[in-house]
C-alpha atoms as a PDB file:
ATOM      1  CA  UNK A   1       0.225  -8.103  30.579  1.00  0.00           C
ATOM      2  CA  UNK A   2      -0.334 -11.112  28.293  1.00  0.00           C
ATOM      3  CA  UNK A   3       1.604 -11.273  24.758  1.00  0.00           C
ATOM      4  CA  UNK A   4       0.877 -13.921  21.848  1.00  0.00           C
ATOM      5  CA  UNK A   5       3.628 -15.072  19.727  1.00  0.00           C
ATOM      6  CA  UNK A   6       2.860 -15.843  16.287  1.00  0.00           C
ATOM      7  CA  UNK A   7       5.971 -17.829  14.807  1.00  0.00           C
ATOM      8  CA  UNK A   8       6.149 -17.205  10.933  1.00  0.00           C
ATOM      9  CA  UNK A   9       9.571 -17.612   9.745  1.00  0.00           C
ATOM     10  CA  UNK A  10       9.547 -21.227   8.742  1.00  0.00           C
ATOM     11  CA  UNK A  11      10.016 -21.771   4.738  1.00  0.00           C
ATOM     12  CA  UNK A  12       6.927 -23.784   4.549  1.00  0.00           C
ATOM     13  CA  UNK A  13       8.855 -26.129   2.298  1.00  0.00           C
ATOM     14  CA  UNK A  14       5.875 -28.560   1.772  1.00  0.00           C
ATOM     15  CA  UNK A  15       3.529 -25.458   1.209  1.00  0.00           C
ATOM     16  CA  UNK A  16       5.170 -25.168  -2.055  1.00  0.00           C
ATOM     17  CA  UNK A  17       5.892 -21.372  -3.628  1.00  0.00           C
ATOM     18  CA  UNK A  18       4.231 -19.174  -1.688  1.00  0.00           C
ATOM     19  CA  UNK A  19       4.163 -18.420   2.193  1.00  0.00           C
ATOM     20  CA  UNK A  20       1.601 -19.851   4.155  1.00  0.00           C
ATOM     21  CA  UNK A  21       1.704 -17.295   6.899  1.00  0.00           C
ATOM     22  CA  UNK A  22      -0.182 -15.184   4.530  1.00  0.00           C
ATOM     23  CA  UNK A  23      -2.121 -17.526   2.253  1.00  0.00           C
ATOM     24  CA  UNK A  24      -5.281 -16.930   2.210  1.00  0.00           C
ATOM     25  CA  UNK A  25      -8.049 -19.112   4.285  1.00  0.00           C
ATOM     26  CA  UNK A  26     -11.787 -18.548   3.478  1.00  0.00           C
ATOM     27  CA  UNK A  27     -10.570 -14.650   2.834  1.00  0.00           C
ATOM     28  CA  UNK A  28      -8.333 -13.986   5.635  1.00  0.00           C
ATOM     29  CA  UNK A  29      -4.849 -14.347   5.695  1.00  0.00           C
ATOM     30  CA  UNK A  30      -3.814 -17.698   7.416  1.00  0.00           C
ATOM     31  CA  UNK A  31      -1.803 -15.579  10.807  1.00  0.00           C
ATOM     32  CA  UNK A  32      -4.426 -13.032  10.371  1.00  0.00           C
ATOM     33  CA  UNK A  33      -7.028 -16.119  11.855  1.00  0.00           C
ATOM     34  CA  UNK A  34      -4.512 -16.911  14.639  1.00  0.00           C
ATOM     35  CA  UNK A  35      -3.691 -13.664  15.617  1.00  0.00           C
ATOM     36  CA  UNK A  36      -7.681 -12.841  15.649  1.00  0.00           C
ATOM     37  CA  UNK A  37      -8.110 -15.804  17.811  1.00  0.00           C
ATOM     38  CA  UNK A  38      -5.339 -14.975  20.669  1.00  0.00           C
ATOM     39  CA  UNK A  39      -6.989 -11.459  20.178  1.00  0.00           C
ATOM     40  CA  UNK A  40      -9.710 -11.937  23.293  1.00  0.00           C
ATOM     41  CA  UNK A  41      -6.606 -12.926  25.739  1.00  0.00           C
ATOM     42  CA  UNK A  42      -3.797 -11.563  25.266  1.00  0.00           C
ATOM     43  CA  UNK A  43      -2.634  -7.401  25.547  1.00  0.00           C
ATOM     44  CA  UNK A  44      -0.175  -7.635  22.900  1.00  0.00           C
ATOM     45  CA  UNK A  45       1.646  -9.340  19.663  1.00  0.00           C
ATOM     46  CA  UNK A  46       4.422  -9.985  18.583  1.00  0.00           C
ATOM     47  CA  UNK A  47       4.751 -11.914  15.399  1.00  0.00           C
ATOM     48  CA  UNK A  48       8.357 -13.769  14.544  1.00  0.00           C
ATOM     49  CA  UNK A  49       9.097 -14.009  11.052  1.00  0.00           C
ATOM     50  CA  UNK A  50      11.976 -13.418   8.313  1.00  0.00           C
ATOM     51  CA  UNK A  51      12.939  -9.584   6.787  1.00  0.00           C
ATOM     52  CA  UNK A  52      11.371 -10.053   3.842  1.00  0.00           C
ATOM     53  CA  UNK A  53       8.364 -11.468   5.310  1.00  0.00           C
ATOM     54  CA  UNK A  54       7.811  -8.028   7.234  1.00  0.00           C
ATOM     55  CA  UNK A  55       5.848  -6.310   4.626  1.00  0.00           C
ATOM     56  CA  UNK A  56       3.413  -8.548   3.165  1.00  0.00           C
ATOM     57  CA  UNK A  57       2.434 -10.300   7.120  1.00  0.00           C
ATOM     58  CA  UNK A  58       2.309  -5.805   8.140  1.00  0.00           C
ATOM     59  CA  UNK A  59      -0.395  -5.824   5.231  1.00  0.00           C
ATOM     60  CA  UNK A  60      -2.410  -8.569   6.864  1.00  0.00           C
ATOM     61  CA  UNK A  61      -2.680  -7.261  10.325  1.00  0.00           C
ATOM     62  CA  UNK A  62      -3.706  -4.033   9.369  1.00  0.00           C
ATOM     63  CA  UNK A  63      -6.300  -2.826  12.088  1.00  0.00           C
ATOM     64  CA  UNK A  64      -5.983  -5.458  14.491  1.00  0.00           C
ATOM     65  CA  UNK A  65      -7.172  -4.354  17.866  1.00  0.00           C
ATOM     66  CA  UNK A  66      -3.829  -4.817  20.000  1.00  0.00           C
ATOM     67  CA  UNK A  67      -0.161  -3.258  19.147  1.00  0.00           C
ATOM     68  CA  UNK A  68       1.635  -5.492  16.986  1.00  0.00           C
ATOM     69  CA  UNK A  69       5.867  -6.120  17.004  1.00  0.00           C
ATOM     70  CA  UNK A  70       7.715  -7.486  14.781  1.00  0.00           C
ATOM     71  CA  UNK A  71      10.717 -10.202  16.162  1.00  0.00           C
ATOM     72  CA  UNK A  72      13.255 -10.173  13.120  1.00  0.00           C
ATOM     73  CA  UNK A  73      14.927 -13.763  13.242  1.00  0.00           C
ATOM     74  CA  UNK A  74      18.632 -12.311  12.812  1.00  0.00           C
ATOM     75  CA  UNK A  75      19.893 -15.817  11.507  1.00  0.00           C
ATOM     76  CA  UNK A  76      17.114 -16.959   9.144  1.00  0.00           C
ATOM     77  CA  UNK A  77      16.317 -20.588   8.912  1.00  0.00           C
ATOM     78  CA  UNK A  78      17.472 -22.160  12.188  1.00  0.00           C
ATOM     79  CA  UNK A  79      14.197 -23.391  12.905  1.00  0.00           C
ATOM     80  CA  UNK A  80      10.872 -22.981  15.554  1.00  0.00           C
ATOM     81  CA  UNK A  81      13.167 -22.382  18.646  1.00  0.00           C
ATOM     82  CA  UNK A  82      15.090 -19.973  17.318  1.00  0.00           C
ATOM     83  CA  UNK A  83      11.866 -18.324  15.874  1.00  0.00           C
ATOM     84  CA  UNK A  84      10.236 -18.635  19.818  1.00  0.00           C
ATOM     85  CA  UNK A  85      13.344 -17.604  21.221  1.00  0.00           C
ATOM     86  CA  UNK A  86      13.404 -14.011  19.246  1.00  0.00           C
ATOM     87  CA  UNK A  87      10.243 -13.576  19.519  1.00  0.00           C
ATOM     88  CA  UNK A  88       9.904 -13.990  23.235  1.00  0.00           C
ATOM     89  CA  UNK A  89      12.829 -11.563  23.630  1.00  0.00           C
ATOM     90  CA  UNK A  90      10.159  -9.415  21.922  1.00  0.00           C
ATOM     91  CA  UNK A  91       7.437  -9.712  24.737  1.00  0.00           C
ATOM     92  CA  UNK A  92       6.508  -7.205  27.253  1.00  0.00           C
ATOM     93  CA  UNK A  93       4.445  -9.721  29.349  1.00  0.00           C
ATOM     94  CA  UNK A  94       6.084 -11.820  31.766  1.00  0.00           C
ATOM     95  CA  UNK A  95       4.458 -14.804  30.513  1.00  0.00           C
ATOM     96  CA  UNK A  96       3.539 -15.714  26.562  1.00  0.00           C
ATOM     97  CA  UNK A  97       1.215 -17.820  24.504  1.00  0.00           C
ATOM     98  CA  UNK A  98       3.408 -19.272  21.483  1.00  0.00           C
ATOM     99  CA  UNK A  99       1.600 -20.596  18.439  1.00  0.00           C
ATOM    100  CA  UNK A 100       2.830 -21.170  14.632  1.00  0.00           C
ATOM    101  CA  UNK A 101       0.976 -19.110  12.157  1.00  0.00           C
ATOM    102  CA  UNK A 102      -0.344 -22.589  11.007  1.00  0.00           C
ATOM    103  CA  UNK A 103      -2.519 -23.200  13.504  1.00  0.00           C
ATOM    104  CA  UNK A 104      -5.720 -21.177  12.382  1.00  0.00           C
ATOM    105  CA  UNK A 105      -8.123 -23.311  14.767  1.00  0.00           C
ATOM    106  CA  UNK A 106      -6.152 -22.350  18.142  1.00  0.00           C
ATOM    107  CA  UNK A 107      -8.729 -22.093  20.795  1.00  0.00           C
ATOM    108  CA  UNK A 108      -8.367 -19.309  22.821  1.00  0.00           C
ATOM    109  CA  UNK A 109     -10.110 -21.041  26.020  1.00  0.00           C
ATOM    110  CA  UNK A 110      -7.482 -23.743  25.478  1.00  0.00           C
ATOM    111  CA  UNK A 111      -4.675 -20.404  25.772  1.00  0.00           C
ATOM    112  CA  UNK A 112      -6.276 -19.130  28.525  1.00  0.00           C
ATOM    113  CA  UNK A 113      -6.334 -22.026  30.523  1.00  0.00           C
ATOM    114  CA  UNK A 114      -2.448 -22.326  29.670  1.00  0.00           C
ATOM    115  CA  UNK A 115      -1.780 -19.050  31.004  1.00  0.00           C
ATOM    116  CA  UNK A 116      -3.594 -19.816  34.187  1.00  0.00           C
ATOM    117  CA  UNK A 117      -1.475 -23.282  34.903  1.00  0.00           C
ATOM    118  CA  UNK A 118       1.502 -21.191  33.905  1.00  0.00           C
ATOM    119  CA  UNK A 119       1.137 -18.846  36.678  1.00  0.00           C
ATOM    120  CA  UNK A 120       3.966 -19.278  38.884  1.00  0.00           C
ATOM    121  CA  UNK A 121       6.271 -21.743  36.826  1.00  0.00           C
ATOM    122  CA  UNK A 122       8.143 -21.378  33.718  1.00  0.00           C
ATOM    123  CA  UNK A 123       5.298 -23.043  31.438  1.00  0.00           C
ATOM    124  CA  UNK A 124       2.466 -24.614  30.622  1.00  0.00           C
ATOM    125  CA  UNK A 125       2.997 -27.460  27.466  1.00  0.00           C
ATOM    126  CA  UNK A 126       0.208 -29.639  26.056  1.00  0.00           C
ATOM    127  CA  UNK A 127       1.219 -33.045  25.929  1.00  0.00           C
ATOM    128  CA  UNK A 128      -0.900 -35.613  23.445  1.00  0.00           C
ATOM    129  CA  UNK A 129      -1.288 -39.547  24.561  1.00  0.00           C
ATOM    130  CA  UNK A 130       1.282 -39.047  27.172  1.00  0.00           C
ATOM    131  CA  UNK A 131       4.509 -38.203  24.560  1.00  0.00           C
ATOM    132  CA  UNK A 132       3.457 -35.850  22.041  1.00  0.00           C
ATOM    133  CA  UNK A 133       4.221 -32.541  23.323  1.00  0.00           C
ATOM    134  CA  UNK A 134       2.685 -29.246  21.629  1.00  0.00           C
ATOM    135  CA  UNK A 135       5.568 -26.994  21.713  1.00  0.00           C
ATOM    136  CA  UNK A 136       3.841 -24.371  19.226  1.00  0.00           C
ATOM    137  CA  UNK A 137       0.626 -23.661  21.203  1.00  0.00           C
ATOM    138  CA  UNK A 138       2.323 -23.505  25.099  1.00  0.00           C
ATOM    139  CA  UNK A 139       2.530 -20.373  27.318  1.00  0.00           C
ATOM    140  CA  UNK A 140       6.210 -19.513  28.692  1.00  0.00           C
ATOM    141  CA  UNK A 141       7.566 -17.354  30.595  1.00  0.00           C
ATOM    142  CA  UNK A 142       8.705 -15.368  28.535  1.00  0.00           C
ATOM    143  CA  UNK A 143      12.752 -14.711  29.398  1.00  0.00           C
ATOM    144  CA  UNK A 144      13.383 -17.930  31.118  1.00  0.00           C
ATOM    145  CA  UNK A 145      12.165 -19.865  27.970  1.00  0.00           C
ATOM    146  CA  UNK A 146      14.068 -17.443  25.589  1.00  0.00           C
ATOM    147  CA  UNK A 147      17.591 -18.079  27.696  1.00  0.00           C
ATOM    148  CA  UNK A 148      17.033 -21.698  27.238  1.00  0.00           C
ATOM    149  CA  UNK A 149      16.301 -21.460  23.773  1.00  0.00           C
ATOM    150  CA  UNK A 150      19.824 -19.441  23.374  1.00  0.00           C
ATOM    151  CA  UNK A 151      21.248 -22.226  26.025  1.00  0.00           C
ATOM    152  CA  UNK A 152      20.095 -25.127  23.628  1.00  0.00           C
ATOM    153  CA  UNK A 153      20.592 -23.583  20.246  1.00  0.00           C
ATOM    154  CA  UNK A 154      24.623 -22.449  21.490  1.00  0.00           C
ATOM    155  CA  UNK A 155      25.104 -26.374  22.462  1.00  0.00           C
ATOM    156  CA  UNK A 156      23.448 -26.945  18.902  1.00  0.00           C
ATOM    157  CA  UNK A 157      20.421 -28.766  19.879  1.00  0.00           C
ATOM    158  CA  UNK A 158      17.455 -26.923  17.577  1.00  0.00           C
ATOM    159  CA  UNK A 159      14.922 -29.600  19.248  1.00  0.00           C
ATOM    160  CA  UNK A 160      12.565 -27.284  21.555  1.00  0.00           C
ATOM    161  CA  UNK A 161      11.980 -30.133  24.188  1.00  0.00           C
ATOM    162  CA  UNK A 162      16.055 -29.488  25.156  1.00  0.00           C
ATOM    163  CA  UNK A 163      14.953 -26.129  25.833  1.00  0.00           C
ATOM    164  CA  UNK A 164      12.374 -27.234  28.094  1.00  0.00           C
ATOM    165  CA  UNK A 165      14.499 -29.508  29.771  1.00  0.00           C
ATOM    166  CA  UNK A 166      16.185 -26.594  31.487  1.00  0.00           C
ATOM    167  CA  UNK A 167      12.737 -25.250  32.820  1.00  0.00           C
ATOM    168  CA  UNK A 168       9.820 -25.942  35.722  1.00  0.00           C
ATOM    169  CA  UNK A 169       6.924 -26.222  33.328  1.00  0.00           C
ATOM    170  CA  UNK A 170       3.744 -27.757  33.703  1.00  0.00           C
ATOM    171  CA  UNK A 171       2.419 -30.794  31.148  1.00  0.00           C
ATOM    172  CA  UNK A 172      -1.428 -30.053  30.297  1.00  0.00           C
ATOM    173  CA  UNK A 173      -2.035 -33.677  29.432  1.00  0.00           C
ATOM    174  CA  UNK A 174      -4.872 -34.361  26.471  1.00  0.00           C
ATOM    175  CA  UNK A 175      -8.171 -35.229  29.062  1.00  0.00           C
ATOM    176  CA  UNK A 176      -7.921 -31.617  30.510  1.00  0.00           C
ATOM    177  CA  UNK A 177      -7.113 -30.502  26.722  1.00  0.00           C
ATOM    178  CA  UNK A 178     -10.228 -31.592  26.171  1.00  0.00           C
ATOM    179  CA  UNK A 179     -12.108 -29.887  28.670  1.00  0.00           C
ATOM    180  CA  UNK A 180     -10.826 -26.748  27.365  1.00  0.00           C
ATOM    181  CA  UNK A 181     -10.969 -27.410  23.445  1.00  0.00           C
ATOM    182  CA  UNK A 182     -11.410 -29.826  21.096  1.00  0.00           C
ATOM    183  CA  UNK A 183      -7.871 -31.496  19.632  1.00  0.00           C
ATOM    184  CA  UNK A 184      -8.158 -29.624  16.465  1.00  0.00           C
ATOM    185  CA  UNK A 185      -6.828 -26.490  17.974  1.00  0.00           C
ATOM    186  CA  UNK A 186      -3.829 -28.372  17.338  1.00  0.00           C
ATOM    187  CA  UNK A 187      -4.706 -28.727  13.348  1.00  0.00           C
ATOM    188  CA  UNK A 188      -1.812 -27.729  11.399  1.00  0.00           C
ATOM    189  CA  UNK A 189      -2.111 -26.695   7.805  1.00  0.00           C
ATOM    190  CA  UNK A 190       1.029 -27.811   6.242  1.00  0.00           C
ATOM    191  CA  UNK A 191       0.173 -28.391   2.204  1.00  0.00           C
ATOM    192  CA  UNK A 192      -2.186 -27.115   0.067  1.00  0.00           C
ATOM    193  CA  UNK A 193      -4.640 -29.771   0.423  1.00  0.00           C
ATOM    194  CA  UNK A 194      -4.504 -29.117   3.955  1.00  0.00           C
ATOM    195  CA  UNK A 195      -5.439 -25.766   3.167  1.00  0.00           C
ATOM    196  CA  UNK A 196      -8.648 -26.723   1.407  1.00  0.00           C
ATOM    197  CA  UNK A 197      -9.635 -28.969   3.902  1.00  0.00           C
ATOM    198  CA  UNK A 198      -9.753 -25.902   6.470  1.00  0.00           C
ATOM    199  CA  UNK A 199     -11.058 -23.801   3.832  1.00  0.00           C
ATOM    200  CA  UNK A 200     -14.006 -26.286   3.533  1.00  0.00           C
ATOM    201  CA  UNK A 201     -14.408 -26.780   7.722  1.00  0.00           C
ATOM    202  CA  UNK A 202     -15.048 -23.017   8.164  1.00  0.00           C
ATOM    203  CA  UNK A 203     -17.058 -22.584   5.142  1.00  0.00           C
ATOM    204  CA  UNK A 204     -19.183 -25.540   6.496  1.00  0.00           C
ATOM    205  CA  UNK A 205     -19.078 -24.011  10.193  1.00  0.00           C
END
């Protein structure tokens, strides 16, 4: 059993007014793409987000093929680990791909290779020229990362690298990225312009 974690609860202050979890990109709704993309390897999904989120992002994944959770952040607003850490509660599979709903290019070779260094350790974490690490597309395992999420949020760290600090997780450094997937399965859409941009990459592709 494999579960995807779509985290969705963010504000997406610099999105202005309306929620880009659900905005529409080239006619789907912007999780909608990531949670199609995790579709071909994972069992399950979960998808973190706010209580008045729950409607509108149940609307958008009407008919997808897997079952579909919903991890309620019960303290809104205290940012991406909190948001991982609920929603990997939420998982059934000992081990979980995490990505932000923002991420509508996530390859799913990329995930699957993450799952398979993952196997036997507590993670598997991208890591761009040697510092950047990709905390929102990783595989955990699933409790282990969500107690060190609650360890690091109760000593009021919100920074996901002090989670990982607690935890034996392999660093998928950017050359084998790239055997997997190109480096825009990291692409985040942030602002609106953003959003066109991607709108105009997969109406060109």
């Amino acid at each position: 059993m494999r579960t995807g974690v779509v985290i969705a609860g963010g504000r997406s202050t610099r999105f202005g007014d309306r929620d880009k979890a659900v905005a529409d990109l080239a006619g789907t709704p912007m999780l909608r793409r990531v949670a199609d993309r995790l579709a071909g390897v994972v069992d399950e999904l979960v998808v973190n987000c706010r209580e008045d989120q729950v409607e509108v992002i149940a609307d958008a994944m009407t008919g997808y093929e897997h079952e579909i959770r919903f991890a309620v952040d019960e303290e809104p607003d205290l940012g991406p680990m909190a948001g991982i850490g609920a929603g990997l509660r939420a998982a059934d599979g000992e081990y979980a791909a995490v990505v932000a709903c923002d991420m509508p290019f996530v390859d799913p070779a990329l995930v699957e290779h993450l799952f398979d260094v993952a196997d036997g350790r507590d993670g598997a974490v991208p890591r761009l020229d040697d510092e950047w690490f990709q905390t929102t597309q990783a595989v955990y395992r699933a409790g282990t990362m969500a107690e060190a999420c609650d360890r690091a949020l109760e000593r009021g760290d919100r920074k996901i690298l002090a989670a990982l600090e607690d935890l034996d997780y392999a660093v998928v450094d950017e050359p084998e990225v790239r055997e997997h997937a190109d480096l825009d399965t990291f692409e985040n859409v942030n602002t609106e312009a953003d959003l066109a941009a991607a709108e105009e990459r997969l109406g060109s592709g």
